[in-house]
PDB file of N, CA and C in Angstrom:
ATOM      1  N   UNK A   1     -46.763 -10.829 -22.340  1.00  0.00           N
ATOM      2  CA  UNK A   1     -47.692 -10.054 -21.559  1.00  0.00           C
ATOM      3  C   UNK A   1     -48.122  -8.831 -22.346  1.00  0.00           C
ATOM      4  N   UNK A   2     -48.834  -8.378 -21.957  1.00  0.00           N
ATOM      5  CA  UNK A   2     -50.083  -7.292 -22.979  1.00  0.00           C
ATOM      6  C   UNK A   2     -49.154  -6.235 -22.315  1.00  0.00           C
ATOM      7  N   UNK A   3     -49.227  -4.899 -22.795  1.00  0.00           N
ATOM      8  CA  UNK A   3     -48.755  -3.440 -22.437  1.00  0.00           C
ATOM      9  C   UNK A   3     -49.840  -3.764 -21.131  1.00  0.00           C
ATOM     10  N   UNK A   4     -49.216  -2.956 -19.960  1.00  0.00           N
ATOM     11  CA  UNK A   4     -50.209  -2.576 -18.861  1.00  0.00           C
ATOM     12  C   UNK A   4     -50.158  -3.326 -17.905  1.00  0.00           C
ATOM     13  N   UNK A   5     -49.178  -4.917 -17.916  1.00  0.00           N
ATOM     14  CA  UNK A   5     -50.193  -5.981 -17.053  1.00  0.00           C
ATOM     15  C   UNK A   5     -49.240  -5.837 -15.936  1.00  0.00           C
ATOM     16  N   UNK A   6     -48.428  -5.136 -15.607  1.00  0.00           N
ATOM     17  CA  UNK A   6     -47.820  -4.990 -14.731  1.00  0.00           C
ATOM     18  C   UNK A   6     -47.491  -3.407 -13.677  1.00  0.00           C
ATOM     19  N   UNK A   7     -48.742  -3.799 -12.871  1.00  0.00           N
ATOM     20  CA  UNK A   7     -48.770  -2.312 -12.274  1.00  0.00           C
ATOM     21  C   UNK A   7     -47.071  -1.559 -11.290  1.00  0.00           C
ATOM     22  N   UNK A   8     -47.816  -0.838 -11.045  1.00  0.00           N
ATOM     23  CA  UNK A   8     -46.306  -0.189 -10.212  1.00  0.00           C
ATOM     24  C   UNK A   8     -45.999  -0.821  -9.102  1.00  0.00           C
ATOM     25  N   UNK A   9     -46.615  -0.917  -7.976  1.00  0.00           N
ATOM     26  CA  UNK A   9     -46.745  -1.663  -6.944  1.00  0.00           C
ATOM     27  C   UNK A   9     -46.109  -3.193  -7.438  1.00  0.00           C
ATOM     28  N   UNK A  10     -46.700  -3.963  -8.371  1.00  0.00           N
ATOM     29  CA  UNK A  10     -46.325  -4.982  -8.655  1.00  0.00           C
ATOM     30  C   UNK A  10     -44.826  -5.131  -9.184  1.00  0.00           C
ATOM     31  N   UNK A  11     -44.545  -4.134 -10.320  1.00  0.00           N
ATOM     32  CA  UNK A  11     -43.030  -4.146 -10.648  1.00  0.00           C
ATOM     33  C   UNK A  11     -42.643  -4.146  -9.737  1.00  0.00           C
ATOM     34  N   UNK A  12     -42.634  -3.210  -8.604  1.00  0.00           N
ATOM     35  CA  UNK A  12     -41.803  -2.602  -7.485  1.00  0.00           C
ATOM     36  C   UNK A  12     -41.182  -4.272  -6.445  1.00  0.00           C
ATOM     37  N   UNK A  13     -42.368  -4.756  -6.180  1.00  0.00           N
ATOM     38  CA  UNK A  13     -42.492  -5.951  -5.271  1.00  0.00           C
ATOM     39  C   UNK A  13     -41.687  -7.119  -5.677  1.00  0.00           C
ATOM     40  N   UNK A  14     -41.700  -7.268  -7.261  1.00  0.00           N
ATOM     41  CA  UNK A  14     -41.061  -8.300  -7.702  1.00  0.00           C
ATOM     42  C   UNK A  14     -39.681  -7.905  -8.186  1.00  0.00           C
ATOM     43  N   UNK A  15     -39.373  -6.822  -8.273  1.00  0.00           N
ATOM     44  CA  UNK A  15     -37.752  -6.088  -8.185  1.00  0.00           C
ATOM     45  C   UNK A  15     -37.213  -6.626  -6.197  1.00  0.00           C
ATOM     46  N   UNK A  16     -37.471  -6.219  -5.774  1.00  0.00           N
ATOM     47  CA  UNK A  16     -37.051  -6.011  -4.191  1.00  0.00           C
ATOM     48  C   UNK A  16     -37.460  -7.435  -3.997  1.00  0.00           C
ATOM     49  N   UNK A  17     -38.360  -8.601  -4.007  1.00  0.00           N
ATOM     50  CA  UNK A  17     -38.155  -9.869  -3.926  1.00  0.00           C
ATOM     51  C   UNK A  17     -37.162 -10.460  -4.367  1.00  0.00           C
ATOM     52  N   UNK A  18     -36.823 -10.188  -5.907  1.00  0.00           N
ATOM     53  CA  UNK A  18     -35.517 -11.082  -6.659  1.00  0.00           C
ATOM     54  C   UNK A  18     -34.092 -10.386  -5.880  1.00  0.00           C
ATOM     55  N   UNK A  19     -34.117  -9.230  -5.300  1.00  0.00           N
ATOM     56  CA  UNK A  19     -33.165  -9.053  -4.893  1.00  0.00           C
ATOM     57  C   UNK A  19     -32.560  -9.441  -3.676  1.00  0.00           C
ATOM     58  N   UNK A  20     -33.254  -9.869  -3.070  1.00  0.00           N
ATOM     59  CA  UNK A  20     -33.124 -10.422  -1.246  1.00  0.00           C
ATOM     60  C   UNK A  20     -32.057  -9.386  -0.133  1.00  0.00           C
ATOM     61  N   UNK A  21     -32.912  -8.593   0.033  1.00  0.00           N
ATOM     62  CA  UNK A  21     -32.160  -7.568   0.534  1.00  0.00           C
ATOM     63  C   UNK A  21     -31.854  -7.413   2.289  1.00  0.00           C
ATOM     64  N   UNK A  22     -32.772  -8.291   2.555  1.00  0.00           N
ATOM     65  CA  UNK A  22     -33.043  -8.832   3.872  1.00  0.00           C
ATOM     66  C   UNK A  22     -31.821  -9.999   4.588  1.00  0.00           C
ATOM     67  N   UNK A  23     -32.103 -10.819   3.049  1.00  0.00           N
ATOM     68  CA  UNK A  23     -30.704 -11.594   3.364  1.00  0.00           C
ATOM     69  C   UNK A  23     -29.645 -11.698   3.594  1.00  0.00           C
ATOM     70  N   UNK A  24     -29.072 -10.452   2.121  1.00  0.00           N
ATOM     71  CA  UNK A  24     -28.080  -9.846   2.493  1.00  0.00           C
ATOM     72  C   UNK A  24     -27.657  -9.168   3.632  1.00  0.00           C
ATOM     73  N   UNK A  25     -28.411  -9.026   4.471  1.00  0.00           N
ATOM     74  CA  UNK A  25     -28.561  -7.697   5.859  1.00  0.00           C
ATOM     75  C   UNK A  25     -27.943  -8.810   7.030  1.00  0.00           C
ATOM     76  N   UNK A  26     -28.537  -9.900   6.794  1.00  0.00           N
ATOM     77  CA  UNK A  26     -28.386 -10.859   8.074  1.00  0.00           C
ATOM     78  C   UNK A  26     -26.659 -11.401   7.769  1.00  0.00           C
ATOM     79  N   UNK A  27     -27.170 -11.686   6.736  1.00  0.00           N
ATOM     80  CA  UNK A  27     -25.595 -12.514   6.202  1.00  0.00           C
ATOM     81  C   UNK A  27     -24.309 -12.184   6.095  1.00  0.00           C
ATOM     82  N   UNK A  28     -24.594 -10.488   5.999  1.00  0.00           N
ATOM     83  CA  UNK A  28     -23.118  -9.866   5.789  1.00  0.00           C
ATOM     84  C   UNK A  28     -22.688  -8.627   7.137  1.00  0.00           C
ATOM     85  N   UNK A  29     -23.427  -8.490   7.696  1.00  0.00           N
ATOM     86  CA  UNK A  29     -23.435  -7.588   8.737  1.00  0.00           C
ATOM     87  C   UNK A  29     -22.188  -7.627   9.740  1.00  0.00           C
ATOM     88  N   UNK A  30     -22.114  -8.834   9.709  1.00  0.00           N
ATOM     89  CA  UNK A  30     -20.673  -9.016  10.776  1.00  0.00           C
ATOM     90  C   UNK A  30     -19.358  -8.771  10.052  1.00  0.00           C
ATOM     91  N   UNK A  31     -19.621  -8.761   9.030  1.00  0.00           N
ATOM     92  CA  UNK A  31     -18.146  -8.635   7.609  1.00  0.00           C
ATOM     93  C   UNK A  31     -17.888  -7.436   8.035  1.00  0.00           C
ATOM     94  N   UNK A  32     -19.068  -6.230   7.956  1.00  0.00           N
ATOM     95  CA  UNK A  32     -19.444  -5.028   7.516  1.00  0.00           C
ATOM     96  C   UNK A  32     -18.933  -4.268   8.640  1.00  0.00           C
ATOM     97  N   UNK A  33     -19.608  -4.786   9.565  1.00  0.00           N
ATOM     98  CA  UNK A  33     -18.791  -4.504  11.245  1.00  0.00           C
ATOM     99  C   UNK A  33     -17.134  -4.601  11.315  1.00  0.00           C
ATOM    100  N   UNK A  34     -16.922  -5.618  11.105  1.00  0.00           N
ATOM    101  CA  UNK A  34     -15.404  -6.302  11.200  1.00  0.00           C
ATOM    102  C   UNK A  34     -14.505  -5.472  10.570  1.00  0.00           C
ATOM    103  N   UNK A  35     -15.000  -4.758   9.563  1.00  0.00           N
ATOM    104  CA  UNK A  35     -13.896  -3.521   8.415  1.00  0.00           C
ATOM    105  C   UNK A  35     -14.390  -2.406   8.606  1.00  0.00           C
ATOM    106  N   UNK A  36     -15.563  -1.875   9.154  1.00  0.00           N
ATOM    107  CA  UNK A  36     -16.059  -0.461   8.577  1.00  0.00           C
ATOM    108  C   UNK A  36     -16.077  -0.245   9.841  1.00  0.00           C
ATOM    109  N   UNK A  37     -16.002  -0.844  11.452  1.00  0.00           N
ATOM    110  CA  UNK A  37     -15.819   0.025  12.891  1.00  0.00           C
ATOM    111  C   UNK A  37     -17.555   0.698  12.816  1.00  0.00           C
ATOM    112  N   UNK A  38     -17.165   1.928  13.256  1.00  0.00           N
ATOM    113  CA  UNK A  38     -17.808   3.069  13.615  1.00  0.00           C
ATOM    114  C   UNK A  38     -18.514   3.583  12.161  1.00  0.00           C
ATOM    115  N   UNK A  39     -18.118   3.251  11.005  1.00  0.00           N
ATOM    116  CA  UNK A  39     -18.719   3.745   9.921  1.00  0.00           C
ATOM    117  C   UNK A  39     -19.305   2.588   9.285  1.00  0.00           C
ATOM    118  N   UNK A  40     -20.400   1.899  10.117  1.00  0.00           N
ATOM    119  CA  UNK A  40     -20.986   0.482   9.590  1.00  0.00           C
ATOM    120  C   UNK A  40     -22.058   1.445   8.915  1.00  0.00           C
ATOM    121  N   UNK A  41     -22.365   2.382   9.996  1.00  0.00           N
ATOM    122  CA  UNK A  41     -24.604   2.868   9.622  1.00  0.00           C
ATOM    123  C   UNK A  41     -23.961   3.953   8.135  1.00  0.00           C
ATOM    124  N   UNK A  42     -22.733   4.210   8.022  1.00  0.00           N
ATOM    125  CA  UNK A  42     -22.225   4.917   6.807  1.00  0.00           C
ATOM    126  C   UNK A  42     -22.487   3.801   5.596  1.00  0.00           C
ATOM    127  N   UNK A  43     -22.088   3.067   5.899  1.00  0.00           N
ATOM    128  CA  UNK A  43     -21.784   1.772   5.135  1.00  0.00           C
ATOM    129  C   UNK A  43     -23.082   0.946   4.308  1.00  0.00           C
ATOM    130  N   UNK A  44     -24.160   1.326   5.759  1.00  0.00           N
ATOM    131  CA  UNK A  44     -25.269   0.327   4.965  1.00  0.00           C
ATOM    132  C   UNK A  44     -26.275   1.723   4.463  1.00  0.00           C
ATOM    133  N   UNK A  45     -25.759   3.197   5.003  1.00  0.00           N
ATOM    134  CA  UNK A  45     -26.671   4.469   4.042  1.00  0.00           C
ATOM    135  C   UNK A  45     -26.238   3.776   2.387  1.00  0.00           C
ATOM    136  N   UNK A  46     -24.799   3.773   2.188  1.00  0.00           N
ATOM    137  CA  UNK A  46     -24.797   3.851   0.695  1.00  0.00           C
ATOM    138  C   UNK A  46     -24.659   2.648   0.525  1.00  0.00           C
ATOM    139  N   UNK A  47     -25.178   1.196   0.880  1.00  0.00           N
ATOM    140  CA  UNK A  47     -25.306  -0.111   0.656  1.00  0.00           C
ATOM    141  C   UNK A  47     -27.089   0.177   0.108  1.00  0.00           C
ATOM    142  N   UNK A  48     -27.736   1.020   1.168  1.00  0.00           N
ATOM    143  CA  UNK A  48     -29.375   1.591   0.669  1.00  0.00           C
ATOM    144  C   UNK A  48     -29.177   1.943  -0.618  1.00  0.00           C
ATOM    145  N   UNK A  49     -28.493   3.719  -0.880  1.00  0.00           N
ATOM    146  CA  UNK A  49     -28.761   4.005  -1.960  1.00  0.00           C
ATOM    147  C   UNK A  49     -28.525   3.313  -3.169  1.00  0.00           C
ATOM    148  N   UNK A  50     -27.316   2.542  -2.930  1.00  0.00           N
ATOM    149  CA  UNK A  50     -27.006   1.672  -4.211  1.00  0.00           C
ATOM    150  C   UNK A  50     -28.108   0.683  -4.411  1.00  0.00           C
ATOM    151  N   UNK A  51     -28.726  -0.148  -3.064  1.00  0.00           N
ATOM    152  CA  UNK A  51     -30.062  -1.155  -3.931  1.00  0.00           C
ATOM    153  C   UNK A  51     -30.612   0.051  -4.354  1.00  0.00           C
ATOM    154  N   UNK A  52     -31.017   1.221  -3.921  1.00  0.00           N
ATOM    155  CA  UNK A  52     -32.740   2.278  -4.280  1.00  0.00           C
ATOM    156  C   UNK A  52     -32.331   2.376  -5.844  1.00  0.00           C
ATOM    157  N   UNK A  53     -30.884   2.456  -6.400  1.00  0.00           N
ATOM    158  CA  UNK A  53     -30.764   2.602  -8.030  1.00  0.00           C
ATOM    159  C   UNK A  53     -30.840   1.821  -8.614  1.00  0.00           C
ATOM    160  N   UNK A  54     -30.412   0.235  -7.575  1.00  0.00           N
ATOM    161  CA  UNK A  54     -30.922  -0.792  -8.610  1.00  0.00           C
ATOM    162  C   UNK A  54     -32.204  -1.292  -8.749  1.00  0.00           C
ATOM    163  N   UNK A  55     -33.008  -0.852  -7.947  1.00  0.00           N
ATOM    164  CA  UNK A  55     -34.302  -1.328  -7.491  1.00  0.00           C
ATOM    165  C   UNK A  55     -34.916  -0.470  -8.597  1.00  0.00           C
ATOM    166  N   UNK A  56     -34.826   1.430  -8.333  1.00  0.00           N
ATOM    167  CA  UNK A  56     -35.053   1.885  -9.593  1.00  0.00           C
ATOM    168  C   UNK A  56     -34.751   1.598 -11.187  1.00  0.00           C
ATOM    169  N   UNK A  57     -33.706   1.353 -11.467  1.00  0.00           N
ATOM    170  CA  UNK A  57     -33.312   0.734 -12.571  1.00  0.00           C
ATOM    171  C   UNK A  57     -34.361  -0.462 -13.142  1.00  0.00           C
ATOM    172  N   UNK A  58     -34.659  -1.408 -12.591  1.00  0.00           N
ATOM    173  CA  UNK A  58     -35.448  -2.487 -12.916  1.00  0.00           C
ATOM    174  C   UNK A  58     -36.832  -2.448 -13.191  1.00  0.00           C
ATOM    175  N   UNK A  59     -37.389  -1.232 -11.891  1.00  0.00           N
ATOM    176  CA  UNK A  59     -38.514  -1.157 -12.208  1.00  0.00           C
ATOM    177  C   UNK A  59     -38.696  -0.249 -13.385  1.00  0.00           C
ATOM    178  N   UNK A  60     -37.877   0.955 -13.790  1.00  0.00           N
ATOM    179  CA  UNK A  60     -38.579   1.263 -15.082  1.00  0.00           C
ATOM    180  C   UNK A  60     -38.148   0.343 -16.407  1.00  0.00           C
ATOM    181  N   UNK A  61     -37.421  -0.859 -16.448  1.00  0.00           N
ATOM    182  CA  UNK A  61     -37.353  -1.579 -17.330  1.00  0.00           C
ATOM    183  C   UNK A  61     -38.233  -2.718 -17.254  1.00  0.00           C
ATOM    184  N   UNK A  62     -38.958  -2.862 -16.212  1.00  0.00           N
ATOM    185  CA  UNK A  62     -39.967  -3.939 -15.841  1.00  0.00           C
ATOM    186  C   UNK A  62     -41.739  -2.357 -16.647  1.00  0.00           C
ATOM    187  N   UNK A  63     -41.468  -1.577 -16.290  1.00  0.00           N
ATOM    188  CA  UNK A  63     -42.030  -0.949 -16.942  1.00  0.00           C
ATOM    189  C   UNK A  63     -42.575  -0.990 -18.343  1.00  0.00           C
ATOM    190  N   UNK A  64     -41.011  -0.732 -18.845  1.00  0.00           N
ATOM    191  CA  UNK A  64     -40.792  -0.671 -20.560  1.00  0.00           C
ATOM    192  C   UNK A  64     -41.215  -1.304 -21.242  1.00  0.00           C
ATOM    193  N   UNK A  65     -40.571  -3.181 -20.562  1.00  0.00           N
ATOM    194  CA  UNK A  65     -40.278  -4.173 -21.372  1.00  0.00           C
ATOM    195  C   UNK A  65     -40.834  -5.162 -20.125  1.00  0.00           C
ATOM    196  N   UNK A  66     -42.345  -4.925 -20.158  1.00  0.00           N
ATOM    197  CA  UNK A  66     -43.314  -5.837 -19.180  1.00  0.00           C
ATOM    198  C   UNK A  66     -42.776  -7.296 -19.594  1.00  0.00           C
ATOM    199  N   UNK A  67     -42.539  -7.818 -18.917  1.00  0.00           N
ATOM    200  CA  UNK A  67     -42.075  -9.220 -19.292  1.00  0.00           C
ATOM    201  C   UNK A  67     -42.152 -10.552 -18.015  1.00  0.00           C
ATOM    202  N   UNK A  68     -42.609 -11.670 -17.892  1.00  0.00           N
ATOM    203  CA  UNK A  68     -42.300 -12.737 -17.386  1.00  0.00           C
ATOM    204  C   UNK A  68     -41.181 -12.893 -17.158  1.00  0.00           C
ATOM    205  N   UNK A  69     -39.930 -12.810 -18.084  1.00  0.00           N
ATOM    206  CA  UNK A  69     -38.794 -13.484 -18.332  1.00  0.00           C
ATOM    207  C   UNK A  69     -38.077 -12.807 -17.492  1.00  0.00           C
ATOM    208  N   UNK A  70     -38.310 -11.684 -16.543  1.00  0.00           N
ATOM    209  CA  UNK A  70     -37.220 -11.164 -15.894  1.00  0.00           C
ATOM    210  C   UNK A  70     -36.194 -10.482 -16.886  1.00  0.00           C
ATOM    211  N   UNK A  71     -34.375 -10.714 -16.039  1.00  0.00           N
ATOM    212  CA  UNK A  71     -33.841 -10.328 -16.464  1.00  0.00           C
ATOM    213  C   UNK A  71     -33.329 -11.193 -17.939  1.00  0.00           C
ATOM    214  N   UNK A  72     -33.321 -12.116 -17.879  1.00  0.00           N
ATOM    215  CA  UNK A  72     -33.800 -13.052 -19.782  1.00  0.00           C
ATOM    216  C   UNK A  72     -34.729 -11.860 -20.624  1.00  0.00           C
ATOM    217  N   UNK A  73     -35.771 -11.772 -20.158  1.00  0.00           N
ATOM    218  CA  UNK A  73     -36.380 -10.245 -21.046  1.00  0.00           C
ATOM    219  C   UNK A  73     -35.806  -9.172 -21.450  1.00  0.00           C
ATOM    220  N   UNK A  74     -35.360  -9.230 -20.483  1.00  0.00           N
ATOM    221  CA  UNK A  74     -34.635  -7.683 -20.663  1.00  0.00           C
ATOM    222  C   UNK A  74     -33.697  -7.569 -21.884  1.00  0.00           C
ATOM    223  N   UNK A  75     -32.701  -8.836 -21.585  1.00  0.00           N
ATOM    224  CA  UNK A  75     -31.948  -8.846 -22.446  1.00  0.00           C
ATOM    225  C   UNK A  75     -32.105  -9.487 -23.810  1.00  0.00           C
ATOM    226  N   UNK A  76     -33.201  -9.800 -23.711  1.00  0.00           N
ATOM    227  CA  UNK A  76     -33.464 -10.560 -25.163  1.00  0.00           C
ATOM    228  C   UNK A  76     -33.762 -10.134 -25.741  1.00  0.00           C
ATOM    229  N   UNK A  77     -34.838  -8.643 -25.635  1.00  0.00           N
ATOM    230  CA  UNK A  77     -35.132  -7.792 -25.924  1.00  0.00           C
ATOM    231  C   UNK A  77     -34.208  -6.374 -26.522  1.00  0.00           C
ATOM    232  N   UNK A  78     -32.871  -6.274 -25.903  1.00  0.00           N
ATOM    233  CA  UNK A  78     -31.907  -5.522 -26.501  1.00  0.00           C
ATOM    234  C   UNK A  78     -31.261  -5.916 -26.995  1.00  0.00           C
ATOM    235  N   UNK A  79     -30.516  -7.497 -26.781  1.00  0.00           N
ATOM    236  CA  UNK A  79     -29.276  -8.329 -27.151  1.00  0.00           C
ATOM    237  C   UNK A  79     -29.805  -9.077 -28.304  1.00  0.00           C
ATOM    238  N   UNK A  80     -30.860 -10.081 -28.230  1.00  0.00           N
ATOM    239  CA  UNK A  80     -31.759 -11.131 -28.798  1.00  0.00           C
ATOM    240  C   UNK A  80     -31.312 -12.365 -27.854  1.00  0.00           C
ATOM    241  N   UNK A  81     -31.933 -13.890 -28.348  1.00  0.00           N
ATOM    242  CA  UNK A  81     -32.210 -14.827 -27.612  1.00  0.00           C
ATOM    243  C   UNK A  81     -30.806 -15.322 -27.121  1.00  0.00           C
ATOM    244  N   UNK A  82     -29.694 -15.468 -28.130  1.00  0.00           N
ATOM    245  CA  UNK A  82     -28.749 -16.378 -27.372  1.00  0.00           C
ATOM    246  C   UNK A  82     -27.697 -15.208 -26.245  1.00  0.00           C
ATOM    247  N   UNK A  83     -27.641 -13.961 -26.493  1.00  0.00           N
ATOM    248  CA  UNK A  83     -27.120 -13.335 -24.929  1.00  0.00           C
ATOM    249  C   UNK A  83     -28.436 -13.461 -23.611  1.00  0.00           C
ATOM    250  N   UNK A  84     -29.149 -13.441 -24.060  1.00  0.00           N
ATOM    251  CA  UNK A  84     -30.449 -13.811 -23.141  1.00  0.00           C
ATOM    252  C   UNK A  84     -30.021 -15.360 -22.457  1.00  0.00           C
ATOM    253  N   UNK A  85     -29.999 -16.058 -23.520  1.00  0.00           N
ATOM    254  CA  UNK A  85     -29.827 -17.499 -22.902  1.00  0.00           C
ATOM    255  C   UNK A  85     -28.659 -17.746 -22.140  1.00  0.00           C
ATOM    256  N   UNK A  86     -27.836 -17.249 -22.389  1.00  0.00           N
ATOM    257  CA  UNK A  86     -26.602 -17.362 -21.602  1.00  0.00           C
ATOM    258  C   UNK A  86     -26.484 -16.205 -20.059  1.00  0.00           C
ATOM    259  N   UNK A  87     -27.235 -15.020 -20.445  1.00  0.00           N
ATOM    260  CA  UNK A  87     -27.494 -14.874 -19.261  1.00  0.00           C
ATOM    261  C   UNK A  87     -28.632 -15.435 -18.366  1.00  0.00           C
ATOM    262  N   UNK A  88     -29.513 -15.726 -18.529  1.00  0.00           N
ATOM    263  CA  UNK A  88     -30.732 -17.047 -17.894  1.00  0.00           C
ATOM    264  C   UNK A  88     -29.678 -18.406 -17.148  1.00  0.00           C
ATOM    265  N   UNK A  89     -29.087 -18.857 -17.341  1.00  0.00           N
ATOM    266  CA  UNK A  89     -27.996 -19.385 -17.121  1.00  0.00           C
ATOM    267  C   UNK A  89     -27.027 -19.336 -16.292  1.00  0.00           C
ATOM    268  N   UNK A  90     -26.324 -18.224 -16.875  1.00  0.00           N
ATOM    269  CA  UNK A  90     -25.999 -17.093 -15.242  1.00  0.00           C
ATOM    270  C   UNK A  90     -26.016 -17.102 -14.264  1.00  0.00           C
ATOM    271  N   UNK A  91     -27.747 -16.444 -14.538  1.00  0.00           N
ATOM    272  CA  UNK A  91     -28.141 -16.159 -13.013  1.00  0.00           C
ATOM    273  C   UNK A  91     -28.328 -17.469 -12.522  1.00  0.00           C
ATOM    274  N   UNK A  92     -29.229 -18.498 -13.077  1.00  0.00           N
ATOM    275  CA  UNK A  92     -29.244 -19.655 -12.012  1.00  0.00           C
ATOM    276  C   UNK A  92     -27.743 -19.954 -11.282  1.00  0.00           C
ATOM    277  N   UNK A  93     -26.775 -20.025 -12.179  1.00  0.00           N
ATOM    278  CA  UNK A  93     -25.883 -20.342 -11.528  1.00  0.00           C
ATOM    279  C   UNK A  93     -25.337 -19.706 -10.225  1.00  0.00           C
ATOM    280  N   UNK A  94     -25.821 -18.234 -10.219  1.00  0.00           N
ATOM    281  CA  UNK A  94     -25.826 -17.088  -9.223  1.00  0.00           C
ATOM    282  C   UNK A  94     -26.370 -17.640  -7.890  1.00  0.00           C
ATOM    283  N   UNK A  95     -27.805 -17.927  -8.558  1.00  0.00           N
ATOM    284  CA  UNK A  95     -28.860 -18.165  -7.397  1.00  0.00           C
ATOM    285  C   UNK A  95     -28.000 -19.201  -6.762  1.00  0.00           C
ATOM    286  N   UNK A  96     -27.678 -20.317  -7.182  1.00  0.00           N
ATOM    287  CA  UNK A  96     -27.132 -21.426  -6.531  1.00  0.00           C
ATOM    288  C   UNK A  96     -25.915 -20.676  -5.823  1.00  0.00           C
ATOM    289  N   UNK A  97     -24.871 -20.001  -6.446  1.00  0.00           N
ATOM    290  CA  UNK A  97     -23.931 -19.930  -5.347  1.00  0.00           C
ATOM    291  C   UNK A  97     -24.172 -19.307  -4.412  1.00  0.00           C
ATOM    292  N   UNK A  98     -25.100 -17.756  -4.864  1.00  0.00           N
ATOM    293  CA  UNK A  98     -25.400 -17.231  -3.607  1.00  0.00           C
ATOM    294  C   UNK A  98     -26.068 -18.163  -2.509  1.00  0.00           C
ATOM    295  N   UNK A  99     -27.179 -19.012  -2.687  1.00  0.00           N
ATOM    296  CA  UNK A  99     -27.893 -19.724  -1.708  1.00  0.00           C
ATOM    297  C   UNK A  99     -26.649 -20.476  -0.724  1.00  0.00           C
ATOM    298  N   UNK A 100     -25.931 -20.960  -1.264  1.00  0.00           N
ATOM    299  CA  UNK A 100     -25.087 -21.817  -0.712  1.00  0.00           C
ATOM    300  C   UNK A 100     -23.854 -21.309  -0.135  1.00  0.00           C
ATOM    301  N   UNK A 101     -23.942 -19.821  -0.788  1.00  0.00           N
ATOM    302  CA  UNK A 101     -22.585 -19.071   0.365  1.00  0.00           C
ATOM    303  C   UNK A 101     -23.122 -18.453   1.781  1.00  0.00           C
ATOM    304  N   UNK A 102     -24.107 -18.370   1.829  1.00  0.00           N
ATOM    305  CA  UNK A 102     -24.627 -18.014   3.047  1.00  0.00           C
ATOM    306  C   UNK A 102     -24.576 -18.584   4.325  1.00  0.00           C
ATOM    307  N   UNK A 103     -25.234 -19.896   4.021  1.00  0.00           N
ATOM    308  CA  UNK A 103     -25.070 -20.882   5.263  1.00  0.00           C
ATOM    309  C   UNK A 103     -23.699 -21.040   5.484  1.00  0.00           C
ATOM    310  N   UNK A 104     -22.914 -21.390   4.491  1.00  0.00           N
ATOM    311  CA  UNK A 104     -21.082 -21.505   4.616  1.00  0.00           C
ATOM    312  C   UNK A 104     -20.495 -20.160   5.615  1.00  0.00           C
ATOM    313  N   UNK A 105     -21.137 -18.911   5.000  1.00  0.00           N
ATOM    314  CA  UNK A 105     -20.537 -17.513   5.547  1.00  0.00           C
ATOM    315  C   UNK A 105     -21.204 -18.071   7.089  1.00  0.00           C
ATOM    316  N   UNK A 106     -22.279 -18.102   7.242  1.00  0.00           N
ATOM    317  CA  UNK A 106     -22.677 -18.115   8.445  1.00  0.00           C
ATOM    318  C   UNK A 106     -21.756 -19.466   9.608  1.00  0.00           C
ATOM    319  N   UNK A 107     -22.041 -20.349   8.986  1.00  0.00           N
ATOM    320  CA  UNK A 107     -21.263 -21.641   9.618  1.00  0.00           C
ATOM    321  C   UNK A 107     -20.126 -21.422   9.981  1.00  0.00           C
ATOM    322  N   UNK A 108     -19.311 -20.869   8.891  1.00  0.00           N
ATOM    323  CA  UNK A 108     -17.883 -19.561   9.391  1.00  0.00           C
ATOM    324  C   UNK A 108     -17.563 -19.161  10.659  1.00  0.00           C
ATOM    325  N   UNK A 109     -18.678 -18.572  11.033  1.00  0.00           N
ATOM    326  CA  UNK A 109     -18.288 -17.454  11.717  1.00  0.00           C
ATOM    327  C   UNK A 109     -18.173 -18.184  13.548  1.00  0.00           C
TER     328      UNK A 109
END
């Protein structure tokens, strides 16, 4: 991608999409309840601030290092291709468990 092709709005949108923050909200809420009592709305203030740094974090590296490749960019770009490739890898493997611990957590309960 050319310098530029990724406006702010746009970094921003595709940070907070890959992260599924919504999901997490539905999926873990009863955990969150179950241990934290009375200090749940404590719980999900600094569950916020911690995504707002990672959310920040990404977007000024989606900034930097405008890239398609996501987090593969990122790192290919500091590491080179084969820590890149192995993290590309990774994450799919991520995506899959996360997708599939959810319905399980939920079916759980």
């Amino acid at each position: 991608m050319k310098k530029g092709q990724v406006s702010t709005l746009g970094a921003l949108v595709e940070e907070i999409a890959a992260m599924a923050p919504a999901c997490d909200v539905v999926a873990f809420i009863t955990s969150a309840i179950a241990y934290a009592f009375a200090l749940t709305p404590l719980a999900f203030l600094l569950a916020t601030l911690a995504m707002y740094l990672e959310v920040n974090t990404l977007y000024h590296l989606a900034k930097r290092h405008s890239s398609a490749g996501g987090y593969y960019g990122y790192v290919a770009n500091a590491f080179g291709p084969t820590p890149a490739t192995v993290v590309g890898l990774l994450y799919v493997l991520y995506q899959v468990t996360s997708t599939a611990a959810i319905p399980t957590y939920i079916g759980g309960l």
